[in-house]
Each structure stands twice: as C-alpha cells, then as structure tokens.
N, C-alpha and C. Protein backbone atom coordinates (compact mmCIF):
# COMPACT_ATOMS: atom_id res chain seq x y z
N UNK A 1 141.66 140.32 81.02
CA UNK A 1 141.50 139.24 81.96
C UNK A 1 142.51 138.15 81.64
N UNK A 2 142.69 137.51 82.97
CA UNK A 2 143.93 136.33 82.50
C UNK A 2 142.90 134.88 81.86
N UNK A 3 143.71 133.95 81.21
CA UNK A 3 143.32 133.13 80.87
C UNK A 3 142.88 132.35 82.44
N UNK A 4 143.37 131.93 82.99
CA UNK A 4 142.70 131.11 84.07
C UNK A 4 141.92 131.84 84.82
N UNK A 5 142.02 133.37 85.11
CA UNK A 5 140.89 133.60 86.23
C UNK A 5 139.65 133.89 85.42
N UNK A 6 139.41 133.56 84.45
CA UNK A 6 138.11 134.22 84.01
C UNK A 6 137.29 132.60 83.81
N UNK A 7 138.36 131.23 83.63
CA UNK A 7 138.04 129.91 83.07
C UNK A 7 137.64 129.24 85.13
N UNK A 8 138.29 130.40 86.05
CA UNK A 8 138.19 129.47 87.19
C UNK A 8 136.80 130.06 87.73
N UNK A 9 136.58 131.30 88.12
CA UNK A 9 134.70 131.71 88.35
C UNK A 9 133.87 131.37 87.61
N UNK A 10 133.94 131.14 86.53
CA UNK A 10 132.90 130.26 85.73
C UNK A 10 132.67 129.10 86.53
N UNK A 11 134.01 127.90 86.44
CA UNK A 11 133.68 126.82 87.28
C UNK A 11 133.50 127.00 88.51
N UNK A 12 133.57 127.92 89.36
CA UNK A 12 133.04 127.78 90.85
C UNK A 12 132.02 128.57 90.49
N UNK A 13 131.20 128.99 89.53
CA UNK A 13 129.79 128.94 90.05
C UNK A 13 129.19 128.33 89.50
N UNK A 14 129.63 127.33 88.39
CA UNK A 14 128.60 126.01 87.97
C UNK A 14 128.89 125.34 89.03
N UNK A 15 129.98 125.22 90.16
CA UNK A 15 129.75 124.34 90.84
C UNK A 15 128.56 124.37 92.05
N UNK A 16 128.61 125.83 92.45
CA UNK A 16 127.44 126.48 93.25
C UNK A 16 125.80 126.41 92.74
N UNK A 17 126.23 126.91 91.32
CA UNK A 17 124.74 126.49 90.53
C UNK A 17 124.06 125.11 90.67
N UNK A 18 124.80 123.65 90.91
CA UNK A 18 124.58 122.83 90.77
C UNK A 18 124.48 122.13 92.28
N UNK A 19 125.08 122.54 93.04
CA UNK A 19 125.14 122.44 94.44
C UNK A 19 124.04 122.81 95.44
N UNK A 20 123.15 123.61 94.10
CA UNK A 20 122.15 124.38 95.53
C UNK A 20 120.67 123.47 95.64
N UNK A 21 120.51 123.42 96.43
CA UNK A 21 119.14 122.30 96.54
C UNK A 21 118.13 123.20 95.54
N UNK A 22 117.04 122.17 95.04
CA UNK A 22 116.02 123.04 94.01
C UNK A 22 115.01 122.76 95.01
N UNK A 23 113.87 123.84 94.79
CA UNK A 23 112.06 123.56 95.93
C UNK A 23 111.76 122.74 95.11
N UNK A 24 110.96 122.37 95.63
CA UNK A 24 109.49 121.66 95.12
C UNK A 24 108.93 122.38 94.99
N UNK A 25 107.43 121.93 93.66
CA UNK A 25 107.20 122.68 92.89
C UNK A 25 106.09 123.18 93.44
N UNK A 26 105.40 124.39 93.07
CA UNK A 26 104.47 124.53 94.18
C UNK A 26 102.87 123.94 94.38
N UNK A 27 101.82 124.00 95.05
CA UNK A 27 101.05 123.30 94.55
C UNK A 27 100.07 123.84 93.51
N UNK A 28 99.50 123.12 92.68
CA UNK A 28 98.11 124.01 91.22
C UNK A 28 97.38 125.00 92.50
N UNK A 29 97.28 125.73 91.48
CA UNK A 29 96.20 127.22 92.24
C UNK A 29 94.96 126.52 91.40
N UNK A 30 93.67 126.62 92.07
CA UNK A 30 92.26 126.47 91.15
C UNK A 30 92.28 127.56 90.00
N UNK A 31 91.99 127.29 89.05
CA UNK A 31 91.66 128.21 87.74
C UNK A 31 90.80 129.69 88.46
N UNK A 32 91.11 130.02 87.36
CA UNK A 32 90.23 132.02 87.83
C UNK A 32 88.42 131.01 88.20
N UNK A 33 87.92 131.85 89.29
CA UNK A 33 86.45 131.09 89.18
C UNK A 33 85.97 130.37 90.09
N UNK A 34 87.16 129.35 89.85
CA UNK A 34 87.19 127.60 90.79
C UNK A 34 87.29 128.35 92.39
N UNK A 35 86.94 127.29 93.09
CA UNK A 35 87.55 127.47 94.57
C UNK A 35 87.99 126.54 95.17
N UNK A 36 89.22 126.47 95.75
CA UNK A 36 89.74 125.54 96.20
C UNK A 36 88.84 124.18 97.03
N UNK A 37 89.06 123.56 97.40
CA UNK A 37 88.05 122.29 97.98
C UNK A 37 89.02 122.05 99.43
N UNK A 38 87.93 122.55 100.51
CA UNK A 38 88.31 122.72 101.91
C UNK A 38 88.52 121.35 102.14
N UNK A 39 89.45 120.76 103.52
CA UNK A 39 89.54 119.76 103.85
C UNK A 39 88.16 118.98 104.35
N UNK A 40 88.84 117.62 104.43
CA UNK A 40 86.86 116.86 104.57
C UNK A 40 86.90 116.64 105.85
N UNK A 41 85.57 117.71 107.26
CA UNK A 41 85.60 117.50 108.33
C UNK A 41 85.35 115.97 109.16
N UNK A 42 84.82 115.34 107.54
CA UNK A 42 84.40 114.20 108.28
C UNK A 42 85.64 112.75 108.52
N UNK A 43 86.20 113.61 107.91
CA UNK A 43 87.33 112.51 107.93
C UNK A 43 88.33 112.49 109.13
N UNK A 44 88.36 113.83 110.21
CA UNK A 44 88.37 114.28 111.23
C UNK A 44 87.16 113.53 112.33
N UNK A 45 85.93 113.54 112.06
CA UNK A 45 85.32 112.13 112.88
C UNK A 45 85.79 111.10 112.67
N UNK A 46 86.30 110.99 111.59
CA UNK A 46 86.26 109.49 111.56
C UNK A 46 87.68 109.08 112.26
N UNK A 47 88.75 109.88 112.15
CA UNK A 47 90.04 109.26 112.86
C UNK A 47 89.59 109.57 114.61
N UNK A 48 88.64 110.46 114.85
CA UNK A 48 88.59 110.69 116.29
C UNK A 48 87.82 109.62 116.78
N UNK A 49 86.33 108.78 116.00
CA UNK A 49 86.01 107.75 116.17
C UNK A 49 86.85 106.49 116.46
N UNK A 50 88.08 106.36 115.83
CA UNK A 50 88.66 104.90 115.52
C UNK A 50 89.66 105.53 116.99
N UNK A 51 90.00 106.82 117.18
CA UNK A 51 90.71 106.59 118.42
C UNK A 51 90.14 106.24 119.82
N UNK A 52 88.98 106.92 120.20
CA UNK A 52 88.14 106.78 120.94
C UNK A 52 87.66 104.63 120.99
N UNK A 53 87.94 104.20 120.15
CA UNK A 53 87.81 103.04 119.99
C UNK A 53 88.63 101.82 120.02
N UNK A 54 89.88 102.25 120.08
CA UNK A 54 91.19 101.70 120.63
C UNK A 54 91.57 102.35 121.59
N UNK A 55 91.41 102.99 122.43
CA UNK A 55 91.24 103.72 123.59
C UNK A 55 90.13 102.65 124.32
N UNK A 56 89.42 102.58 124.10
CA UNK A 56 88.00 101.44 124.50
C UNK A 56 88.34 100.19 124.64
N UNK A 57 89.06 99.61 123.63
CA UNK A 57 89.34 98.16 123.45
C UNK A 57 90.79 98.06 124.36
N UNK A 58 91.57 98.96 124.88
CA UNK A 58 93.17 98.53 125.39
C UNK A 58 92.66 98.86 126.57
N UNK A 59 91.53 99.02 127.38
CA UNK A 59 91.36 99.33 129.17
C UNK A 59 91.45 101.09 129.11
N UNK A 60 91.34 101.35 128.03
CA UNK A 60 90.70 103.49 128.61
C UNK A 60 91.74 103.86 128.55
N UNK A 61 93.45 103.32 128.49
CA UNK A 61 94.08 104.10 128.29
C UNK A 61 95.49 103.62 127.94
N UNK A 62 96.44 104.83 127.07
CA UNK A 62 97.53 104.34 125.78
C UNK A 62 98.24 105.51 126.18
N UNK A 63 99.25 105.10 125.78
CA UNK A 63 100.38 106.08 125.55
C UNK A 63 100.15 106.94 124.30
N UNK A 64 100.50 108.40 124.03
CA UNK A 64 100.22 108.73 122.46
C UNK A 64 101.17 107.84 121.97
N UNK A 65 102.48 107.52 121.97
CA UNK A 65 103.07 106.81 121.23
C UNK A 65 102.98 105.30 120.67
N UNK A 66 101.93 104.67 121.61
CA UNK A 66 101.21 103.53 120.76
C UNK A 66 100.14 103.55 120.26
N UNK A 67 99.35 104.95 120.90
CA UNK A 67 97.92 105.37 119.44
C UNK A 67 98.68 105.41 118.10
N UNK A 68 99.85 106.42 118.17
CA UNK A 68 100.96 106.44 116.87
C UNK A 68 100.78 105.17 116.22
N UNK A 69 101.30 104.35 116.73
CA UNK A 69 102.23 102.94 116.32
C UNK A 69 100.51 102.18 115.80
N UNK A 70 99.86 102.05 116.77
CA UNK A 70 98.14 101.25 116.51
C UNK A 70 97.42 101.73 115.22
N UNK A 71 97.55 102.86 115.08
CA UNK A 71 96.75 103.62 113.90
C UNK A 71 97.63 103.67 112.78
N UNK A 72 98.92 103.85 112.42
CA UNK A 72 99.70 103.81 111.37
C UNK A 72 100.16 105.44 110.70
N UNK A 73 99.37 106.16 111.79
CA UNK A 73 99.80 107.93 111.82
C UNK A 73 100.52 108.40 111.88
N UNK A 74 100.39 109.69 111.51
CA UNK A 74 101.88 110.49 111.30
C UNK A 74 101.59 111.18 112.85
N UNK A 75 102.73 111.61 114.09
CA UNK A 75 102.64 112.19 115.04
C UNK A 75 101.76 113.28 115.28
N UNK A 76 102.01 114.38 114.17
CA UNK A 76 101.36 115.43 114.08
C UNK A 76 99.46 115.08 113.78
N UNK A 77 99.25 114.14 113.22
CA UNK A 77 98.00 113.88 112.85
C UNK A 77 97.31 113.59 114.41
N UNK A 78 98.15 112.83 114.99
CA UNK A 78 97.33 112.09 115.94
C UNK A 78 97.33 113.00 117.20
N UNK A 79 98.35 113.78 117.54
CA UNK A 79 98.30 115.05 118.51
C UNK A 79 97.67 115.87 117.95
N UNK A 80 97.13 116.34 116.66
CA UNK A 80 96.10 117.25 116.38
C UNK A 80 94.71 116.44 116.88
N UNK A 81 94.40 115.01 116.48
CA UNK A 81 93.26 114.66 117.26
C UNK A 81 93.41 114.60 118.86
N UNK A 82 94.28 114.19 119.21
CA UNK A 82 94.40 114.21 120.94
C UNK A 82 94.07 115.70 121.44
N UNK A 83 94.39 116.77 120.79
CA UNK A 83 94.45 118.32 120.94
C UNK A 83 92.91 118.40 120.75
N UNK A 84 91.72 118.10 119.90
CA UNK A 84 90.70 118.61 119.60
C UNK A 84 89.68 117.64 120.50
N UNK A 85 90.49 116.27 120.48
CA UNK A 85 89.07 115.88 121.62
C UNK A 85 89.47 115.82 123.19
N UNK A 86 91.06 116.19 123.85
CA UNK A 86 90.64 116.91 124.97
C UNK A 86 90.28 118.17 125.18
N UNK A 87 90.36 119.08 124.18
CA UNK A 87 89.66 120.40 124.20
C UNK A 87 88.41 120.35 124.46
N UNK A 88 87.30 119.07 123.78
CA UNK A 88 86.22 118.82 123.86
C UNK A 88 85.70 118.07 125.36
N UNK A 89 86.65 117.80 126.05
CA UNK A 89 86.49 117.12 127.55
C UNK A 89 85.75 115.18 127.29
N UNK A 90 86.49 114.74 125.89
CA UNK A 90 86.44 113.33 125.92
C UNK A 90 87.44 112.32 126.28
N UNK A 91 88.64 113.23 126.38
CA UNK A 91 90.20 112.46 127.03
C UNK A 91 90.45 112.79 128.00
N UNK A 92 91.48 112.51 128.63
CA UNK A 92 92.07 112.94 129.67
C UNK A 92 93.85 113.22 129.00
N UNK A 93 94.31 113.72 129.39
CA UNK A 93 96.20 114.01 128.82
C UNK A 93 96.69 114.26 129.47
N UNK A 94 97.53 113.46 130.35
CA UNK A 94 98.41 113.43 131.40
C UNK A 94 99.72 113.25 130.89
N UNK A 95 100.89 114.24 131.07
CA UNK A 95 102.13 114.06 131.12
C UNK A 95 103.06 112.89 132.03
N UNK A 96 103.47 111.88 131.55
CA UNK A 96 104.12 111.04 131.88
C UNK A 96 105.58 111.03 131.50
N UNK A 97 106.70 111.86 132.21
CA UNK A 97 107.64 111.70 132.06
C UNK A 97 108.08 112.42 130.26
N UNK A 98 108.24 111.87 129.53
CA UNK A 98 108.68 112.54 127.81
C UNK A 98 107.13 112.10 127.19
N UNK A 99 106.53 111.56 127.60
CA UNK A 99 105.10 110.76 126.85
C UNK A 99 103.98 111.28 127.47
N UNK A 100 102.87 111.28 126.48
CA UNK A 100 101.57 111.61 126.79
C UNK A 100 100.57 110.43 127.20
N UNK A 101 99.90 110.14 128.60
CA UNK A 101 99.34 109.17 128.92
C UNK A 101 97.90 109.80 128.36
N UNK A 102 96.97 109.23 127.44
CA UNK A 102 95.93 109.50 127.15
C UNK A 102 94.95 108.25 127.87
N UNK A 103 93.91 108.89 128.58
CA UNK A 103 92.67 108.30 128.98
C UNK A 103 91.31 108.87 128.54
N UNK A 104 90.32 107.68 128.56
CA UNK A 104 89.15 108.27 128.36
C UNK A 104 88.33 108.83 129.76
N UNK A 105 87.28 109.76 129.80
CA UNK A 105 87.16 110.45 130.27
C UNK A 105 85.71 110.08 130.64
C-alpha cells in the first residue's frame, strides 16, 4: 500500500464516522415481570373537558388553530381530541378554507 492512500480512507471515514447523526436512546423496557403503565384515560377527559369549555366561553365556536394557541398544545394533541369528540357527535368540524372551524353541537 502507498503511504498516502492507506493515511487518506482512514480520514474519510473518521470523517463519515463522525458526520453521521447518532438515535436517541431508546426508551427503559419494564423489568422481566413489570408491565408497562398504560396511558391515563383520564387525562384525555380532562383536556376534552377544558376544550368543550373554551368552546363555551368564545360563542360555540374557534378555529382549531386558536384552540392550539388558547390551550398551549401541541397540534397533534388537540386534533386527536377534536377527532374523538366529533366522533362522539359533541362538535361540529367544518372545513374552512386550510383551517378547521370547530363548533359545539
């Protein structure tokens, strides 16, 4: 082997080695035995309560994007509640243009 090509693939793959994004780590498994601890349903009333309740207090009806902004939620949180209580026939979800007009029902 020559002196430089064996000194130059070394350095292009520490540079690759070092270049590559690392995961995150994964999450603890429960011990042999244990069982994991299901999410808390009630904590699912309780954000569907507080929406149903600023829904109440703004005249029956919000844009999802200021339930977003009012509650301090992540998008996905608050379209999973908009998803489970018009499934239940307590909203109404009307498409408005790029936005979801939510009413009570």
């Amino acid at each position: 082997m020559r002196d430089g090509q064996g000194a130059g693939n070394r350095f292009g793959l520490g540079i690759y080695a070092s270049s590559r994004r690392t995961r995150p780590p994964l999450p603890a498994r429960p011990a042999r035995g244990e069982r994991a601890v299901p999410p808390d349903p009630a904590a699912d009333l309780e954000l569907e309560d507080r929406f149903l309740a600023i829904l109440g207090e703004k005249g029956g009806s919000l844009f999802q994007s200021e339930i977003v902004k009012t509650l301090g939620l992540s998008k996905p949180t608050v379209s999973g509640a908009v998803n489970r209580l018009h499934g239940a026939g307590r909203i109404e979800k009307l498409r408005k243009c790029r936005e979801n007009l939510i009413r009570l029902n």
